[in-house]
PDB file of N, CA and C in Angstrom:
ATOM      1  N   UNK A   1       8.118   2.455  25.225  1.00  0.00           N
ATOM      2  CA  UNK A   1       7.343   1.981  24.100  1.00  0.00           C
ATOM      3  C   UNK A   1       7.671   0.502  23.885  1.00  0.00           C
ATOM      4  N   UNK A   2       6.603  -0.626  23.600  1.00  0.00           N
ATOM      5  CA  UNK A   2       6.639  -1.919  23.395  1.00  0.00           C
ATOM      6  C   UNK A   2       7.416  -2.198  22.245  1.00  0.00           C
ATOM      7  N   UNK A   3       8.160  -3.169  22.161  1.00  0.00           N
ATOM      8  CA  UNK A   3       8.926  -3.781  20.635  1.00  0.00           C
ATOM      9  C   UNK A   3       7.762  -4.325  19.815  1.00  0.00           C
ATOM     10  N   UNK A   4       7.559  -3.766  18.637  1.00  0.00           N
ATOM     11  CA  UNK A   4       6.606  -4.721  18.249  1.00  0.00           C
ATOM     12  C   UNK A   4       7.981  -5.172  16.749  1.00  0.00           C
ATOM     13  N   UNK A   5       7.808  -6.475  16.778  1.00  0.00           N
ATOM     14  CA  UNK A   5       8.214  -7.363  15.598  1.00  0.00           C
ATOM     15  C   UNK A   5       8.370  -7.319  14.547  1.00  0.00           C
ATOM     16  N   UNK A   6       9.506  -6.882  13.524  1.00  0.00           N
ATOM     17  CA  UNK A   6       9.223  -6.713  11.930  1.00  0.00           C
ATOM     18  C   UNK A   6       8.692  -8.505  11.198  1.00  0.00           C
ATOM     19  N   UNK A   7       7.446  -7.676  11.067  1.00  0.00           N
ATOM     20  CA  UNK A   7       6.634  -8.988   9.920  1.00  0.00           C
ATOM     21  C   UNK A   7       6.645  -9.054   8.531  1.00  0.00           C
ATOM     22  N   UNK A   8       7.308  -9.722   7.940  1.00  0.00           N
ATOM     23  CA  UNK A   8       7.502  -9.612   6.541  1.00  0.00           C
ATOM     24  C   UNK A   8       6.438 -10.868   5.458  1.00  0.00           C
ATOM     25  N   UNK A   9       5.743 -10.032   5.069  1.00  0.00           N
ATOM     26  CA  UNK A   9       4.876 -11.075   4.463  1.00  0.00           C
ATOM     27  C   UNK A   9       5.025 -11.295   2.699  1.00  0.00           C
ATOM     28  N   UNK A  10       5.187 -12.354   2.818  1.00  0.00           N
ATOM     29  CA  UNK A  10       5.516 -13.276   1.079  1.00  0.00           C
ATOM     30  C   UNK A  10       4.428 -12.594   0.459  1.00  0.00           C
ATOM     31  N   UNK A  11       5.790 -12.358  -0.625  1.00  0.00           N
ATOM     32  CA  UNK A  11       4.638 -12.129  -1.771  1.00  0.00           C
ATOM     33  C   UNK A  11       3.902 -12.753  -2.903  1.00  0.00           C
ATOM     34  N   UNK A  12       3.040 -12.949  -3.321  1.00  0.00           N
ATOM     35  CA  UNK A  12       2.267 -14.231  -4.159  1.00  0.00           C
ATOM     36  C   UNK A  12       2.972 -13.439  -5.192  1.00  0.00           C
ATOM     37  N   UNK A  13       2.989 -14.480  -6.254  1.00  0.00           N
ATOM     38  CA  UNK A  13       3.249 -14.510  -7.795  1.00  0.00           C
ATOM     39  C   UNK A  13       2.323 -13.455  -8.382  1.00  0.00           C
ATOM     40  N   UNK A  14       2.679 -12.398  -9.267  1.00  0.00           N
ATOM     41  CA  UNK A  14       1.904 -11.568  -9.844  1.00  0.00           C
ATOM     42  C   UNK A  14       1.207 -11.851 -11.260  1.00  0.00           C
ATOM     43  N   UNK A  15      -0.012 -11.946 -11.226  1.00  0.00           N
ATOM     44  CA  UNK A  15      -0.932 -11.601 -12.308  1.00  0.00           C
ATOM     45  C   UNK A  15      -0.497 -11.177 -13.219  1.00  0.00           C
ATOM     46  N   UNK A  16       0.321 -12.077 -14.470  1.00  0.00           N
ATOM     47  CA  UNK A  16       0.624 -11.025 -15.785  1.00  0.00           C
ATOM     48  C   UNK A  16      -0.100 -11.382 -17.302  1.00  0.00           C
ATOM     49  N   UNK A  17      -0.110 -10.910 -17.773  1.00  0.00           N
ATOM     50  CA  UNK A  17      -0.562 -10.815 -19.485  1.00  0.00           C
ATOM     51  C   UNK A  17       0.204  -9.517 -20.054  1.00  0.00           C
ATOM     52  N   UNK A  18      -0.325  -9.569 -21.494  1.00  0.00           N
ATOM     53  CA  UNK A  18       0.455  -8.704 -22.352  1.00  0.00           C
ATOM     54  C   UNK A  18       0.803  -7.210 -22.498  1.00  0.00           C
ATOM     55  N   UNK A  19      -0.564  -6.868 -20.935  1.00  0.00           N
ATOM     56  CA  UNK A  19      -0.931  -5.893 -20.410  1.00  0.00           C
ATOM     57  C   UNK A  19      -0.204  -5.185 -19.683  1.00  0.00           C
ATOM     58  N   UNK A  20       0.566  -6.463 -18.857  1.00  0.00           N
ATOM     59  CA  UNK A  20       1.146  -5.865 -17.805  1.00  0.00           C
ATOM     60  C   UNK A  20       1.323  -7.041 -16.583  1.00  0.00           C
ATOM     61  N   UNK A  21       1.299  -6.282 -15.258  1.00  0.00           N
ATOM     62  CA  UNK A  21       0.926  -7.316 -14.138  1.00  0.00           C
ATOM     63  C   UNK A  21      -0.029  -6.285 -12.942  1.00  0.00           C
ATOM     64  N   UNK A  22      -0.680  -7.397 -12.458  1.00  0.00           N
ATOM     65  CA  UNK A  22      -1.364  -6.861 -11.270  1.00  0.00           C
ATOM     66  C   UNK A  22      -0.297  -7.232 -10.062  1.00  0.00           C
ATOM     67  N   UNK A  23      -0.205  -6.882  -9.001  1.00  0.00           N
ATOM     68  CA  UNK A  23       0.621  -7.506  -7.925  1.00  0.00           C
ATOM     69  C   UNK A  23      -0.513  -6.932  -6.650  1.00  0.00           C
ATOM     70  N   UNK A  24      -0.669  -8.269  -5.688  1.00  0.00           N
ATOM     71  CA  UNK A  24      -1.455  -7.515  -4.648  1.00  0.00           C
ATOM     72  C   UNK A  24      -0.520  -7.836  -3.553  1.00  0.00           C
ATOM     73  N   UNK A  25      -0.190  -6.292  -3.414  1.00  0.00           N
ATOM     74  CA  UNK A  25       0.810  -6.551  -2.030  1.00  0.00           C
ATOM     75  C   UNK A  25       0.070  -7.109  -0.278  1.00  0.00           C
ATOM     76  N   UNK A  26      -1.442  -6.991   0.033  1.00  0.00           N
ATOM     77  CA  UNK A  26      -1.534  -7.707   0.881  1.00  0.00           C
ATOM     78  C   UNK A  26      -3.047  -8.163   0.403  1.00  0.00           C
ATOM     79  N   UNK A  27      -3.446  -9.427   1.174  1.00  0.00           N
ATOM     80  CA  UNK A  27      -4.101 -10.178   1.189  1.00  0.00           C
ATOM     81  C   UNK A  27      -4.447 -10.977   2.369  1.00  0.00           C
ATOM     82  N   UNK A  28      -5.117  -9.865   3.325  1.00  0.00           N
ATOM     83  CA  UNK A  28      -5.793  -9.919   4.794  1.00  0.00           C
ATOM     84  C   UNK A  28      -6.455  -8.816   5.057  1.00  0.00           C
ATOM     85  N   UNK A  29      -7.047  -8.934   5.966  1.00  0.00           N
ATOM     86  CA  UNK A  29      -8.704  -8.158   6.152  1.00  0.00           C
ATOM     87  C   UNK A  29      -7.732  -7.041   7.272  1.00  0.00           C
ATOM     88  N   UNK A  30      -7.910  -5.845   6.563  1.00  0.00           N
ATOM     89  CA  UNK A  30      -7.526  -4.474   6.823  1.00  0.00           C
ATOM     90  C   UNK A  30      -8.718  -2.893   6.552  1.00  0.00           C
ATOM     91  N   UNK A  31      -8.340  -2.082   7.618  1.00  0.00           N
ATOM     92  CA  UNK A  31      -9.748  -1.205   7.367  1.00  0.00           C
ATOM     93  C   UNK A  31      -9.149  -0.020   6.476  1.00  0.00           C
ATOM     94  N   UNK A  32      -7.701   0.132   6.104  1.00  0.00           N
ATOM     95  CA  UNK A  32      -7.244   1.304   4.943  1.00  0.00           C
ATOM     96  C   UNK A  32      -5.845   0.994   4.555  1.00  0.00           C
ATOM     97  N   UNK A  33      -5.840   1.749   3.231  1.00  0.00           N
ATOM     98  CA  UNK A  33      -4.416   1.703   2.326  1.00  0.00           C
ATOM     99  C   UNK A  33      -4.202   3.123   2.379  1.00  0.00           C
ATOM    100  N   UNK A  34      -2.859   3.186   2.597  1.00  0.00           N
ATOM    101  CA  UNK A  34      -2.423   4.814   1.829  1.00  0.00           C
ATOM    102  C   UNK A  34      -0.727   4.926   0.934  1.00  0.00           C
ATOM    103  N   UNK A  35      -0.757   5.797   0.041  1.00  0.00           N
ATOM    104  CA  UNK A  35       0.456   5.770   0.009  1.00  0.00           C
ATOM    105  C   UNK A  35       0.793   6.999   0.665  1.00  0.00           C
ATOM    106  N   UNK A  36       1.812   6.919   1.044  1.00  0.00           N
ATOM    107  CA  UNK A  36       2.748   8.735   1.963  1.00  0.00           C
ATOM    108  C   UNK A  36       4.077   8.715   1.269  1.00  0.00           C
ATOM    109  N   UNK A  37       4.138   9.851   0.970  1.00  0.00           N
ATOM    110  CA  UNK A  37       5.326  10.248  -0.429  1.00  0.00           C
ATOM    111  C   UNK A  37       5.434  11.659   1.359  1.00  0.00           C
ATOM    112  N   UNK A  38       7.000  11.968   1.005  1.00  0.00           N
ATOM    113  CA  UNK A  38       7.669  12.666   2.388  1.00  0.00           C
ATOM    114  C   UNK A  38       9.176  13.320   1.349  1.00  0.00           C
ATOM    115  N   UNK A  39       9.169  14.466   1.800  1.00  0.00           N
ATOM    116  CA  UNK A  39      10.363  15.754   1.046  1.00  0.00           C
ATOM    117  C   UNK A  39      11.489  14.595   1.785  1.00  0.00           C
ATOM    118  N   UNK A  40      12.693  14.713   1.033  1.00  0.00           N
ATOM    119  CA  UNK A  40      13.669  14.631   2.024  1.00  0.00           C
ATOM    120  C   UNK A  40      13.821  15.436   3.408  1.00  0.00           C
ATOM    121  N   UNK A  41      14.168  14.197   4.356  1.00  0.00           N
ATOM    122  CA  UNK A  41      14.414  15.025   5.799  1.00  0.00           C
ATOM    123  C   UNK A  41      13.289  15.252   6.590  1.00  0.00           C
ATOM    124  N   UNK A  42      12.168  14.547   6.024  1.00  0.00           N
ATOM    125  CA  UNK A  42      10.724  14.720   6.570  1.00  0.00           C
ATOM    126  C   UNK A  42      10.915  13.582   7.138  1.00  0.00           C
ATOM    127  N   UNK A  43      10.087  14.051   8.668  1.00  0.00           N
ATOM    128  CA  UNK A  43      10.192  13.133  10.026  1.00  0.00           C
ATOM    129  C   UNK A  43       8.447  13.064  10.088  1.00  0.00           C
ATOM    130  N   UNK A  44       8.469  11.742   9.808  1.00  0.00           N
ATOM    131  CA  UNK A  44       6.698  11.380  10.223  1.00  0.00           C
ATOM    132  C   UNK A  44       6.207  10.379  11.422  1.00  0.00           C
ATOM    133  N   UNK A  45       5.037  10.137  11.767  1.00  0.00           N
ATOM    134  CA  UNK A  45       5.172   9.768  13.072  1.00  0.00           C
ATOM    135  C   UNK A  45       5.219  10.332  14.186  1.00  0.00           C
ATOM    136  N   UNK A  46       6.557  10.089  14.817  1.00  0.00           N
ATOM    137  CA  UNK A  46       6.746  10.245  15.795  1.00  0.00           C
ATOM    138  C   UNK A  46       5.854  10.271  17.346  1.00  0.00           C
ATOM    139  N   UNK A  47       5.232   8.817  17.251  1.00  0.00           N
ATOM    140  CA  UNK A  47       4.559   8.696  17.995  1.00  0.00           C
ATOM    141  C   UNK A  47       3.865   7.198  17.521  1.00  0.00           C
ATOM    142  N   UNK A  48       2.985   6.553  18.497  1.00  0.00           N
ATOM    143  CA  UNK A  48       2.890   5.114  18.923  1.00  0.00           C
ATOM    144  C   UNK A  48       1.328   5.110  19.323  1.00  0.00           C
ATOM    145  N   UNK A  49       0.978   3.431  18.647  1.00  0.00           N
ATOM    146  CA  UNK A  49      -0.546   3.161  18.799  1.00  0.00           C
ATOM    147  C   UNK A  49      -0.448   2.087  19.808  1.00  0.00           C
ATOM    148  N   UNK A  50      -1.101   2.049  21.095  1.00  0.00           N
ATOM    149  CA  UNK A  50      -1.126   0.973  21.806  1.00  0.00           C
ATOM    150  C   UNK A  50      -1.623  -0.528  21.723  1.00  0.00           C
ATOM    151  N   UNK A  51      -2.223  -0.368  20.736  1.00  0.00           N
ATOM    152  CA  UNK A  51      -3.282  -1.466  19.372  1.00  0.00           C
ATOM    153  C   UNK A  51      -3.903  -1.052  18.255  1.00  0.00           C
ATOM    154  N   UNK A  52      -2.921  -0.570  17.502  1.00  0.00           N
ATOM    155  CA  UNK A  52      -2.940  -0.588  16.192  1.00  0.00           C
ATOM    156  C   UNK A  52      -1.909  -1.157  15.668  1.00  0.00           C
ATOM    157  N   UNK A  53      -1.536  -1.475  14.094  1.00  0.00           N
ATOM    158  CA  UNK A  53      -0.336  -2.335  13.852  1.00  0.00           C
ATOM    159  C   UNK A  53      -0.598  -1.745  11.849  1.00  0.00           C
ATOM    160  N   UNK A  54       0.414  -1.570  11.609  1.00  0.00           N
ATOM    161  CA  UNK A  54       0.376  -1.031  10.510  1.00  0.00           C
ATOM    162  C   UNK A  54       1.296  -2.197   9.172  1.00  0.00           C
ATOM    163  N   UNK A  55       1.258  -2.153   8.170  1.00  0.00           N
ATOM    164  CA  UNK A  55       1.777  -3.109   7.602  1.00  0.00           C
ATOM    165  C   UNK A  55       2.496  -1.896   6.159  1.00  0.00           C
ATOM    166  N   UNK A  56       3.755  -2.069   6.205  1.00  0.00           N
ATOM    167  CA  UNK A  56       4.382  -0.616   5.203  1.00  0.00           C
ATOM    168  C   UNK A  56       5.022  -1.672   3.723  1.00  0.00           C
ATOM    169  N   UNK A  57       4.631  -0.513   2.773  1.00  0.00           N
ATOM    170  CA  UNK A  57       5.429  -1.393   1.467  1.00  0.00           C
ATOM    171  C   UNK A  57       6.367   0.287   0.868  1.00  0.00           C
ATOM    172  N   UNK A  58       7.673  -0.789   1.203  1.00  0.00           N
ATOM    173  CA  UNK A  58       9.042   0.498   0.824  1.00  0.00           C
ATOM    174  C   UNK A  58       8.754   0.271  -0.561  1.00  0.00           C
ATOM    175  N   UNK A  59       8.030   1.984  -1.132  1.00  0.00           N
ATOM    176  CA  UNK A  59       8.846   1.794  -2.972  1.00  0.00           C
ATOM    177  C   UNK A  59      10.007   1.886  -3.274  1.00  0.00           C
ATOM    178  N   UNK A  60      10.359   2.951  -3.200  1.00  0.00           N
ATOM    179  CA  UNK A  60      11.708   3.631  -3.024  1.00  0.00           C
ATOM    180  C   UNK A  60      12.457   4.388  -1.950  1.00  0.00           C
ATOM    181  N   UNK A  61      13.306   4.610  -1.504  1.00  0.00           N
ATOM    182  CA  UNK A  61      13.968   5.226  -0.604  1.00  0.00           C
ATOM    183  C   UNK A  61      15.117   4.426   0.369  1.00  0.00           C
TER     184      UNK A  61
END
């Protein structure tokens, strides 16, 4: 399997008022978002796109 590169992309300043804040974690032309919530000990994956490239935002864990 190819190395592909950890890309870490800056995050812009978040949108706030009294409301709250908006934060947009990316800002580039992508065809889906998901979030994936996993039990402890849950193995996902396990397996490889030959040209695809995914971009992940850790909440917690």
């Amino acid at each position: 399997m190819p190395h592909t590169p950890e890309v870490i992309i800056p995050q812009r300043p978040p949108f706030v008022d009294v409301r709250g804040e908006i934060r947009n974690l990316i800002d580039a032309p992508f065809t889906s978002a998901a979030v994936v919530t996993s039990v402890k000990g849950a193995i996902r994956g396990n397996h490889y796109h030959k040209t695809d490239a995914h971009y992940c935002w850790l909440q917690r864990g």
